[in-house]
Protein backbone atom coordinates (compact mmCIF):
# COMPACT_ATOMS: atom_id res chain seq x y z
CA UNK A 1 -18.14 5.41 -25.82
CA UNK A 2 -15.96 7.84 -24.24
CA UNK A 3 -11.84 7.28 -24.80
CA UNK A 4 -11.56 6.29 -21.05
CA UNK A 5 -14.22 3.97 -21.11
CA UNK A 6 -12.59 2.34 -24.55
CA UNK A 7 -9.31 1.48 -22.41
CA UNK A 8 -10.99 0.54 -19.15
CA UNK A 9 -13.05 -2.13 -21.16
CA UNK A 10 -10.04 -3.13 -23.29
CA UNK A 11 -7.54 -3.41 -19.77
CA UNK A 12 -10.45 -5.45 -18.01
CA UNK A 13 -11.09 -7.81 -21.16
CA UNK A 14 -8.14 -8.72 -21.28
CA UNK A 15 -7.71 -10.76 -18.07
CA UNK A 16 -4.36 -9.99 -17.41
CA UNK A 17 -2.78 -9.54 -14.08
CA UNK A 18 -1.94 -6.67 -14.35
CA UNK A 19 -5.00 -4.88 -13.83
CA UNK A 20 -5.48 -6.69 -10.57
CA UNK A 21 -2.12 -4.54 -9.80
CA UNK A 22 -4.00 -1.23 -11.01
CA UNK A 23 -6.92 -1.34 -8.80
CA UNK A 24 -5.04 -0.31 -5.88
CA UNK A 25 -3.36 3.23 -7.46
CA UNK A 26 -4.90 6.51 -6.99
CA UNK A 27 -7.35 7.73 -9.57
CA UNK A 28 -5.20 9.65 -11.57
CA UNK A 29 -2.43 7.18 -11.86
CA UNK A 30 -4.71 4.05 -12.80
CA UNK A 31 -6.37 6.00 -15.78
CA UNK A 32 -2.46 6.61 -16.79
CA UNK A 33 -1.52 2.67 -16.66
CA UNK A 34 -4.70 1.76 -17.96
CA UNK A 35 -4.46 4.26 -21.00
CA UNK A 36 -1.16 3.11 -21.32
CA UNK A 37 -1.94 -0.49 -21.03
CA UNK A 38 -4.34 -0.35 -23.19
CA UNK A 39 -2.23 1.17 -26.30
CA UNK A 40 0.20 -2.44 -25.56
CA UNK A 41 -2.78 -4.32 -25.68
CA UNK A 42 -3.92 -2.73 -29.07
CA UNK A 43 -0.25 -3.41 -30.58
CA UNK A 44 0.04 -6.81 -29.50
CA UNK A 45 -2.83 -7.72 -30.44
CA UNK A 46 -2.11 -7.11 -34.04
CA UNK A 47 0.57 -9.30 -34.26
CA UNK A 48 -1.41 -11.96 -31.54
CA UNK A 49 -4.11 -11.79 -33.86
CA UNK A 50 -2.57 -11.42 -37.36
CA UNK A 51 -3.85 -13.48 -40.63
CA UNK A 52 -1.47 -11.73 -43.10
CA UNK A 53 1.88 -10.91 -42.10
CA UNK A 54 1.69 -7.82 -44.62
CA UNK A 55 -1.49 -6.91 -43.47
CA UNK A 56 -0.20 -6.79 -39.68
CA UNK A 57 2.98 -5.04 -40.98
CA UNK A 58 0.73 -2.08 -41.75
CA UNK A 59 -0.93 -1.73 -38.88
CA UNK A 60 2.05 -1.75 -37.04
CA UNK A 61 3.58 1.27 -39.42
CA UNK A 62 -0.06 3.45 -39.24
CA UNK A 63 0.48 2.86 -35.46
CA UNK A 64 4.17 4.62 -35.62
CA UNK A 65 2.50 7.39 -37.49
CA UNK A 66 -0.79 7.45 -34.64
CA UNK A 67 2.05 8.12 -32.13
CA UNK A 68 3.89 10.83 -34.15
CA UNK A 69 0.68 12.70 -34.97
CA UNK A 70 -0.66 12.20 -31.03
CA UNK A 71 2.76 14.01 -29.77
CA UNK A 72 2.49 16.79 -32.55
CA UNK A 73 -1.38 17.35 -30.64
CA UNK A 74 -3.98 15.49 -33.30
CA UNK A 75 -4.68 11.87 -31.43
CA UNK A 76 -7.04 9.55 -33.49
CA UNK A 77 -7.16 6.29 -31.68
CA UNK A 78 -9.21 6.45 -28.10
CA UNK A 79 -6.34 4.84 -26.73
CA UNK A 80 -4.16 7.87 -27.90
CA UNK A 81 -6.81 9.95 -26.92
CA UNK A 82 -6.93 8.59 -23.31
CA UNK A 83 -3.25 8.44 -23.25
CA UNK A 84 -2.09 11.75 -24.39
CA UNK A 85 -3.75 14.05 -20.94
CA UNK A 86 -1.31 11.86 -19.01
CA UNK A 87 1.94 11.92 -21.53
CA UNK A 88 3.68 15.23 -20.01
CA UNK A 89 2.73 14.30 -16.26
CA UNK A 90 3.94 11.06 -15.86
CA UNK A 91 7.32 11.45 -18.37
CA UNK A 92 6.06 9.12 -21.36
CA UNK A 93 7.40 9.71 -24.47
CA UNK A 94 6.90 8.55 -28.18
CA UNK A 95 10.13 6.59 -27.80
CA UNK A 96 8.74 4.77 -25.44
CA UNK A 97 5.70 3.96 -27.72
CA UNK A 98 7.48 3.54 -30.62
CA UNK A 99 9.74 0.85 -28.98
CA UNK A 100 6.77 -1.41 -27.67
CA UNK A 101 5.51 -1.37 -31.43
CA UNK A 102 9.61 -2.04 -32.34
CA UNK A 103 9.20 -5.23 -30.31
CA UNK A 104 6.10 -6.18 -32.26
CA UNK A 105 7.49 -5.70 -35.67
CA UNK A 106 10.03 -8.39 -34.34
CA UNK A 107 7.35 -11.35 -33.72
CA UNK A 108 6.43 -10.30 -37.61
CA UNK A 109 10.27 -10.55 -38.62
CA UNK A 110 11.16 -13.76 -36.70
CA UNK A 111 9.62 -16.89 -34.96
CA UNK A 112 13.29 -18.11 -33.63
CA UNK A 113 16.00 -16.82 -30.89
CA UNK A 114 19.40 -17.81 -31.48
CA UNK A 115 20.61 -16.87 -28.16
CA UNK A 116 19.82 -15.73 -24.61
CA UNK A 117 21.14 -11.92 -25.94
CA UNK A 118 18.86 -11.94 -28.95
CA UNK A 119 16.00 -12.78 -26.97
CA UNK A 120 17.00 -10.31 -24.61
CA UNK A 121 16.74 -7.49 -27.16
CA UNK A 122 13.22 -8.49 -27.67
CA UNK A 123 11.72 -8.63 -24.29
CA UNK A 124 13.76 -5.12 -23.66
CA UNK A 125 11.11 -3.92 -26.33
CA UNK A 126 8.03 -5.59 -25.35
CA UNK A 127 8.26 -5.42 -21.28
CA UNK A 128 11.66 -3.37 -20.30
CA UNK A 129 10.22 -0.47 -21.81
CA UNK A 130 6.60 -1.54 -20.67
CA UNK A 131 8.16 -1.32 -17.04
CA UNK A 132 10.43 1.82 -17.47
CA UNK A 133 7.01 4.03 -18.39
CA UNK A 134 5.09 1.89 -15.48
CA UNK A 135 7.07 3.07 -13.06
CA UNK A 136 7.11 6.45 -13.84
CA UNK A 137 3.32 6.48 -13.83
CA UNK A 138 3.60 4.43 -10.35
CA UNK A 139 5.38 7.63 -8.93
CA UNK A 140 9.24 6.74 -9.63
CA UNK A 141 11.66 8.88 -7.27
CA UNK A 142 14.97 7.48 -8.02
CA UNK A 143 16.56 7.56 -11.27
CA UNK A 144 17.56 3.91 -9.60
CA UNK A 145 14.07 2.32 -9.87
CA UNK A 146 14.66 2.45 -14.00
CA UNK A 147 17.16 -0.36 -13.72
CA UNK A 148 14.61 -2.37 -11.27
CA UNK A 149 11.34 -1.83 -13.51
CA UNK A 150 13.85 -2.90 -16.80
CA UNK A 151 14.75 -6.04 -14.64
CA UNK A 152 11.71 -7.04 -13.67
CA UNK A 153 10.06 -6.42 -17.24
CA UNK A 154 12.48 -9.02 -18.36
CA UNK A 155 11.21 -11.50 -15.45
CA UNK A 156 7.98 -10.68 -16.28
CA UNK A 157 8.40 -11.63 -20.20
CA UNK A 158 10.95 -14.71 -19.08
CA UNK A 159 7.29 -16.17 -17.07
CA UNK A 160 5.19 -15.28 -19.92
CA UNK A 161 7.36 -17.43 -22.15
CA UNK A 162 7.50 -20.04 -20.07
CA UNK A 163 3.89 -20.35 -19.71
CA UNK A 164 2.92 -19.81 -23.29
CA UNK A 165 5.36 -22.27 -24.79
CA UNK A 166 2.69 -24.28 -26.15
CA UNK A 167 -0.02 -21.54 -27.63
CA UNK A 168 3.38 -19.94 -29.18
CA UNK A 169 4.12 -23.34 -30.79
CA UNK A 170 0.74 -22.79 -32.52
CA UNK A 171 1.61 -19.73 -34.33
CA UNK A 172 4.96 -21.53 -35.38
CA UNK A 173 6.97 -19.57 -32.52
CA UNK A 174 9.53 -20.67 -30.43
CA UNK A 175 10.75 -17.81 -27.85
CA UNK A 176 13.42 -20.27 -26.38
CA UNK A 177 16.94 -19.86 -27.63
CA UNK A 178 18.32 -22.01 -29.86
CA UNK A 179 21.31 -22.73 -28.59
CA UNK A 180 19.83 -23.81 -25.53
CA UNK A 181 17.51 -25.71 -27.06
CA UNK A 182 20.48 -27.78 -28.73
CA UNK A 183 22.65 -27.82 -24.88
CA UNK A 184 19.07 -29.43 -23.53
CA UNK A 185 18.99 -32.10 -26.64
CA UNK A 186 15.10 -30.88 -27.46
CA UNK A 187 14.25 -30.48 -30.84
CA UNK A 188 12.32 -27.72 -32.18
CA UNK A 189 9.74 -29.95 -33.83
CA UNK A 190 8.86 -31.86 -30.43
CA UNK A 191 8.17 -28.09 -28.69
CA UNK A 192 5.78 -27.53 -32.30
CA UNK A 193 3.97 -30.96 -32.23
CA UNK A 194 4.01 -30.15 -28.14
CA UNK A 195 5.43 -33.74 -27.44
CA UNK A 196 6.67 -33.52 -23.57
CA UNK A 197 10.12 -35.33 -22.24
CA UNK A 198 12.36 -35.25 -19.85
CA UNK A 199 14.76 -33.60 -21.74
CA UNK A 200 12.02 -30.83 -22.35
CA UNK A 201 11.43 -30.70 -18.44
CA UNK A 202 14.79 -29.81 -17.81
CA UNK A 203 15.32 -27.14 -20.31
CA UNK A 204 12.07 -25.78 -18.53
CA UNK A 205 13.64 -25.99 -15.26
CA UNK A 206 16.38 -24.37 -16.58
CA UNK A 207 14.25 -21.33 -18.07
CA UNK A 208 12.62 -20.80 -14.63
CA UNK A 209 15.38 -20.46 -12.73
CA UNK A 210 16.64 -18.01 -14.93
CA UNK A 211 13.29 -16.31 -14.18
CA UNK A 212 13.88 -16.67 -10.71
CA UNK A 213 17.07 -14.80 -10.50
CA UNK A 214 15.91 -12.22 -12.17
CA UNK A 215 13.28 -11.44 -9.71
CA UNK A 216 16.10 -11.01 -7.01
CA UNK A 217 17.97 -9.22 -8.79
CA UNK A 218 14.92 -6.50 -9.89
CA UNK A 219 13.61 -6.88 -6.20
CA UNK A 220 17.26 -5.75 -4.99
CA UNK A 221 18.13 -3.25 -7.23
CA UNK A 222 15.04 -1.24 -6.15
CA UNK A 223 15.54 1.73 -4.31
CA UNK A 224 14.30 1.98 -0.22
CA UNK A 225 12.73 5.36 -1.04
CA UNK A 226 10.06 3.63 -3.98
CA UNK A 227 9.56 0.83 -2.37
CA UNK A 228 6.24 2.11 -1.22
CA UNK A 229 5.05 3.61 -4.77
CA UNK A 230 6.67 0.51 -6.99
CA UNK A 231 4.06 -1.49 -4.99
CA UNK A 232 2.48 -2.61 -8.49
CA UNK A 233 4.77 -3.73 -10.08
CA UNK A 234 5.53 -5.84 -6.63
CA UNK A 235 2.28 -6.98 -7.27
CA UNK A 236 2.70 -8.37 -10.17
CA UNK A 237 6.25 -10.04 -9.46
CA UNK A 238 4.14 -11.62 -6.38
CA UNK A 239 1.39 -12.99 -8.89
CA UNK A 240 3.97 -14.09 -11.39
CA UNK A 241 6.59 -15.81 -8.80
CA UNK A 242 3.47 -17.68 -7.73
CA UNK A 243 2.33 -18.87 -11.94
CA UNK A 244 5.78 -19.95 -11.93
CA UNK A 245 5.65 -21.92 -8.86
CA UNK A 246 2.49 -23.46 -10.28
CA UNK A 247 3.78 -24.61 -13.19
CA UNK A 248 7.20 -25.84 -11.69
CA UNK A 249 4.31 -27.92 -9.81
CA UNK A 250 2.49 -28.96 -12.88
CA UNK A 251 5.64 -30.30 -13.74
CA UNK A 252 5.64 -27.72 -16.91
CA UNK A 253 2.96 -29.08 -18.43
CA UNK A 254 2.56 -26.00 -20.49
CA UNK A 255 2.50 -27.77 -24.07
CA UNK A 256 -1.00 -28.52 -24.05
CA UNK A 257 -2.40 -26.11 -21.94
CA UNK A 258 -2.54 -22.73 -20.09
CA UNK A 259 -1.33 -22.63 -16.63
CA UNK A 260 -3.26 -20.15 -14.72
CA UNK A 261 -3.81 -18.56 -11.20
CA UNK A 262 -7.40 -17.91 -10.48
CA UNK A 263 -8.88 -14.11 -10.05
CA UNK A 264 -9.70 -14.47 -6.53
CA UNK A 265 -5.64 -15.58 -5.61
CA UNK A 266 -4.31 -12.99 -8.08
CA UNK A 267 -6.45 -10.70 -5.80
CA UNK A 268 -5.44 -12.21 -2.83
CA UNK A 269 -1.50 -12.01 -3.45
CA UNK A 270 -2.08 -8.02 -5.08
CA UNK A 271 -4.17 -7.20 -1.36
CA UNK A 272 -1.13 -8.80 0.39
CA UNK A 273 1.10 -6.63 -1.22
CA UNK A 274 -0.72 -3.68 -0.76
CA UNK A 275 -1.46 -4.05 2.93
CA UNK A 276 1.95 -5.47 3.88
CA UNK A 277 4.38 -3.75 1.39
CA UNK A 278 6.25 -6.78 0.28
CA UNK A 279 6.15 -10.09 -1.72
């Protein structure tokens, strides 16, 4: 199996919705994202699919070394070796790497958020940075369109959150802060036995408003003149305003279950994008 094949299959196993946002770039851009995708996926799912936090730790440090050694021109990994053509091209740089595997040595370090600014930090890491090398790769023009892609990462990770409450309450994880936690009157082992209230509805409703806002704000801070080549990542702010809207529907019934849009309306809502240039 070819290095390119080995991300394809890993970006299109994965079922996320983001590759429903890839299938409309150019050739040479989609085998950037997906390359790129692909190393997230790879990190992630260390920590996603971790047994022994010690165990995990180490993959996460022979990753930081992977990423050294594929800038200094000797690549191991097919994702690194898919990657790496694309590095110089698009702007990505280990930094950018190295802070995506940062984020994931956090879920290994801590299962709580005190705070709205702690959590912040995190999903910075795991989706600002995520964004920031997307939309280089999408064909960023404006230094501008950095601020929008960090913004929107941060919506992006907000939705995942709130839709994974209750598989993250499996692995012992709660991603909502604390102290919000305590202003809503839920307690963190109701969210871990995945016992539903009112109280726990309105804490949601809280967290997707948040998510909300931050949407407008991304969508406004992004620049007239990338409108047109940011149109994946307006893809996936369509597909993710609409899970939201689902769930707000479902009444955040997210405890025991995950919420999900189906392929064909993820598709529909990425072509809608794409042929009308907005969300």
């Amino acid at each position: 199996m070819t290095p390119e094949q080995y991300v394809q299959d890993k970006a299109a196993a994965s079922g996320s919705s983001f590759y429903y946002a890839f299938l409309f770039l150019p050739a040479p851009r989609r085998a950037a994202i997906t390359a790129f995708y692909a190393f997230c996926r790879e990190v992630d799912d260390v920590v996603d699919e971790m047994v022994d936090a010690g165990v995990a730790a180490t993959k996460l440090a022979w990753w930081q070394t992977e990423v050294a050694q594929s800038f200094a021109g000797n690549p191991v990994h097919p994702v690194m070796k898919a990657l790496m053509p694309h590095t110089a091209l698009y702007g990505i740089e280990a930094r950018h790497l190295l802070g995506v595997i940062e984020g994931c040595q956090m879920d290994l370090e801590q299962t709580r958020y005190l705070d709205y600014p702690n959590l912040q930090r995190y999903c910075h890491l795991v989706a600002g940075v995520v964004g920031e090398v997307a939309a280089r790769i999408f064909g960023q023009t404006d230094p501008q369109t950095t601020a929008y892609a960090h913004k929107l990462g941060q919506a992006l990770q907000l939705t995942n959150i709130i839709r994974d409450v209750g598989e993250d309450a499996l692995r012992g994880r709660i991603y909502l802060p604390v102290n919000e936690l305590q202003q809503f009157d839920v307690k963190a082992h109701e969210i871990l036995k995945r016992t539903y209230s009112d109280r726990f509805t309105a804490l949601m409703q809280f967290q997707t408003q948040r998510a909300q806002a931050l949407y407008d704000e991304a969508l406004a801070l992004l620049p007239a003149a990338d409108r047109r080549t940011q149109k994946p990542g307006l893809m996936m702010a369509s597909i993710y305003r609409a899970l939201l809207r689902e769930i707000e529907a479902d009444n955040f019934q997210v405890l025991h279950q995950r919420i999900a849009l189906t392929p064909l309306r993820k598709f529909w809502l990425a072509w809608k994008v794409q042929a009308l240039g907005r969300i």
